[in-house]
Protein backbone atom coordinates (compact mmCIF):
# COMPACT_ATOMS: atom_id res chain seq x y z
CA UNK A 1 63.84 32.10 82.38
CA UNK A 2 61.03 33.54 84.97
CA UNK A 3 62.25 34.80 88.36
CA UNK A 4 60.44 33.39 90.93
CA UNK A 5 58.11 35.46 92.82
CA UNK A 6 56.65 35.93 96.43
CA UNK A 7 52.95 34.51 96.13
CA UNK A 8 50.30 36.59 95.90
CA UNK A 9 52.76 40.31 95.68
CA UNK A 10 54.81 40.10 92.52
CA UNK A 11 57.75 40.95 94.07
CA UNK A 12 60.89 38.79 92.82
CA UNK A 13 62.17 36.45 96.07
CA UNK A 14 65.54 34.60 96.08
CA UNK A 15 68.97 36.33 94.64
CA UNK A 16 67.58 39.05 92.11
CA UNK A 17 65.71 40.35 95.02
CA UNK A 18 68.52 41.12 97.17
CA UNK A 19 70.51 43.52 93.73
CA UNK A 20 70.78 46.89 94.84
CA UNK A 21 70.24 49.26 92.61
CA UNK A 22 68.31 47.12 90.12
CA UNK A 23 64.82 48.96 89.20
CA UNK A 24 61.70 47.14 90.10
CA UNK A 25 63.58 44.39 92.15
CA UNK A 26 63.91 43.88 95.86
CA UNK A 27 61.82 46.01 98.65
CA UNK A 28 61.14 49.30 99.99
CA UNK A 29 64.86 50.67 101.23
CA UNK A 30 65.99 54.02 103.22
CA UNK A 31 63.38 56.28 104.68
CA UNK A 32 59.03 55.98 103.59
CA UNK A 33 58.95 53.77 100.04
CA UNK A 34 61.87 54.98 98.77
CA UNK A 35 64.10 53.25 96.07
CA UNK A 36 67.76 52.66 96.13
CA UNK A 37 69.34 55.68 96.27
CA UNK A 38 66.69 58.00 95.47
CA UNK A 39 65.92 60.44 98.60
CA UNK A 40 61.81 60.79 99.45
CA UNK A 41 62.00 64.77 98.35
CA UNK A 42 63.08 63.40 95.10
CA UNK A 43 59.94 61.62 94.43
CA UNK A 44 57.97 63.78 95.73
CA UNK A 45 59.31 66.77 93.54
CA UNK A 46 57.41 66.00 90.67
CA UNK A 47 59.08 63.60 87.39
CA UNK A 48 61.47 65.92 86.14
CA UNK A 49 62.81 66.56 89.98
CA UNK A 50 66.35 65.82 90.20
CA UNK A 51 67.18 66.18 86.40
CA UNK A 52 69.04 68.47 84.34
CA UNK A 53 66.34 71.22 82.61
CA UNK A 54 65.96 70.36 78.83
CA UNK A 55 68.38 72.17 76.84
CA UNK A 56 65.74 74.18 74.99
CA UNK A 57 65.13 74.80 78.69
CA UNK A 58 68.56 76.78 79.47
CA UNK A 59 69.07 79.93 78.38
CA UNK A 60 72.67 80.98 76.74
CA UNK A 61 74.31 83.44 78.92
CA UNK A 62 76.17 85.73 76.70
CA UNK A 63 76.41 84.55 72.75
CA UNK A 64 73.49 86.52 71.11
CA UNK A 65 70.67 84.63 69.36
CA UNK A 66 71.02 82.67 66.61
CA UNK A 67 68.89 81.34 63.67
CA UNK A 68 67.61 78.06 63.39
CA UNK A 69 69.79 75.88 61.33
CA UNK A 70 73.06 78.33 62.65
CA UNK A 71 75.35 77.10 65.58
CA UNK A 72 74.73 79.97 69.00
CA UNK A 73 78.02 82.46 68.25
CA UNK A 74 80.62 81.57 70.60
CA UNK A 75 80.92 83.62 73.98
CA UNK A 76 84.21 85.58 73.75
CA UNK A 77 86.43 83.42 75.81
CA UNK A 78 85.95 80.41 73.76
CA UNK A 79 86.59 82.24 71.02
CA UNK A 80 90.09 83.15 72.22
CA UNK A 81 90.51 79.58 73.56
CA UNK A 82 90.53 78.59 69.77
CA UNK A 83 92.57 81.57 68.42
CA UNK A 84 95.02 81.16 70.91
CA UNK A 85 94.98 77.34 70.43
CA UNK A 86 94.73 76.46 73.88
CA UNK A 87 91.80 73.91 73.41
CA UNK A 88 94.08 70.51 72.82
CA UNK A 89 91.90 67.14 74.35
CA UNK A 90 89.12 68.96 75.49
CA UNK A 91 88.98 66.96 78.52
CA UNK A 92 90.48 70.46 81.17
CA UNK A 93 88.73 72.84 78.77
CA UNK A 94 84.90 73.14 79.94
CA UNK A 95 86.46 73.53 83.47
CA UNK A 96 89.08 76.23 81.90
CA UNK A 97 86.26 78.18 80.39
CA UNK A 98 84.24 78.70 83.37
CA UNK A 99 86.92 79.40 85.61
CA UNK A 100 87.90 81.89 83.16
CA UNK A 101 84.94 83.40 82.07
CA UNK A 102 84.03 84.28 85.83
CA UNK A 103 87.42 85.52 86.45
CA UNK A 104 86.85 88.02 83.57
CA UNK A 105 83.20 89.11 85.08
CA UNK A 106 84.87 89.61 88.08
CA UNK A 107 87.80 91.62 86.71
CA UNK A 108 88.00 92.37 82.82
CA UNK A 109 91.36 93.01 82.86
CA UNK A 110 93.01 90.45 85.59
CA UNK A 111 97.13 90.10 86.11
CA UNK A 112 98.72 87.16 85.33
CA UNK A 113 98.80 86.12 89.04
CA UNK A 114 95.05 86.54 89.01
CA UNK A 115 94.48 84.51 86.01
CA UNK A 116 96.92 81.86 87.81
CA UNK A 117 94.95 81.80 91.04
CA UNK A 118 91.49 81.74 88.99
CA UNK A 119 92.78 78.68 87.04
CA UNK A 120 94.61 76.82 89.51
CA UNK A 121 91.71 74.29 90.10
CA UNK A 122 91.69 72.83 86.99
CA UNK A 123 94.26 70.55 85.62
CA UNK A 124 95.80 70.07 82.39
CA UNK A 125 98.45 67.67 80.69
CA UNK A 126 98.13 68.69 77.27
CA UNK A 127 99.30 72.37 77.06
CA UNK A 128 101.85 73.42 79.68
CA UNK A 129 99.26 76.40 80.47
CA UNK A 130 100.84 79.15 78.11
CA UNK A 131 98.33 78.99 75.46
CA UNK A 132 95.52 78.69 78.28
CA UNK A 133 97.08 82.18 79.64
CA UNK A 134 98.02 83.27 76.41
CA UNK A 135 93.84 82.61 75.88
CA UNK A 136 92.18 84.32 79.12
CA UNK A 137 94.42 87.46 78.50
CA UNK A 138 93.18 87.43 74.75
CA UNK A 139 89.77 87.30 76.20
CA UNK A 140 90.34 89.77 78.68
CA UNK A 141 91.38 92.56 75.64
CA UNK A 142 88.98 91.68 73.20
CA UNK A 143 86.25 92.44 76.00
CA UNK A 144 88.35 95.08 77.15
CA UNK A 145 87.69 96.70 73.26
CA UNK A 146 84.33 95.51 73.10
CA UNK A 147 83.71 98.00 76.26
């Protein structure tokens, strides 16, 4: 079924008009032209303003190169994530790693009070934490040998 539309504009009149949020529907909203939501330095920015870079794009920060049809190695504290079998849902772990991984560029070889206070934003309901501790201070000697 058409939508009817304002004569002569193209613009869709009546209730589809009025849906936020809804591309190509309703009138200009917020500051200039700009669509629903989408600040003017957004469209300005170019097309790819506002999006993540391409993954070919990012550059891995610590697991050397691999070949093409080989998985990246992993970076040393995911490694001990799985040894120590602290990875259970998934859903705390991305959180986990970066916490931890920063703690350990800050300080390779942190206390367990530091490696409390590093992970105490991050949540978890799976483990009870031991293996996660039991994984940062794996991490912490393995890159403590690796020095």
């Amino acid at each position: 079924m058409a939508r009817p539309v304002e004569p002569g504009g193209g613009r869709p009149v009546g209730p589809e008009a009025a849906r936020p949020g809804k591309p190509g529907v309703g009138g200009p909203v917020g500051p200039g032209t700009g669509r629903p939501g989408e600040p003017d330095a957004a469209r300005h920015a170019g097309p790819d303003a506002g999006h993540p870079p391409a993954p070919e794009a990012v550059r891995p920060r610590r697991p050397g190169p691999s070949r093409p049809g080989q998985a990246a190695p992993l970076a040393p504290v995911q490694q001990a994530f799985i040894d120590a079998g602290a990875v259970q849902c998934g859903f705390c772990t991305p959180g986990l790693l970066v916490a931890a991984d920063e703690l350990l560029e800050r300080n390779p070889d942190p206390s367990d009070a530091d490696i409390r206070e590093a992970l105490s934003g991050n949540l978890c309901r799976c483990t009870g934490y031991e293996k996660i501790l039991d994984a940062v201070r794996l991490a912490a000697a393995r890159t403590g040998e690796a020095v």
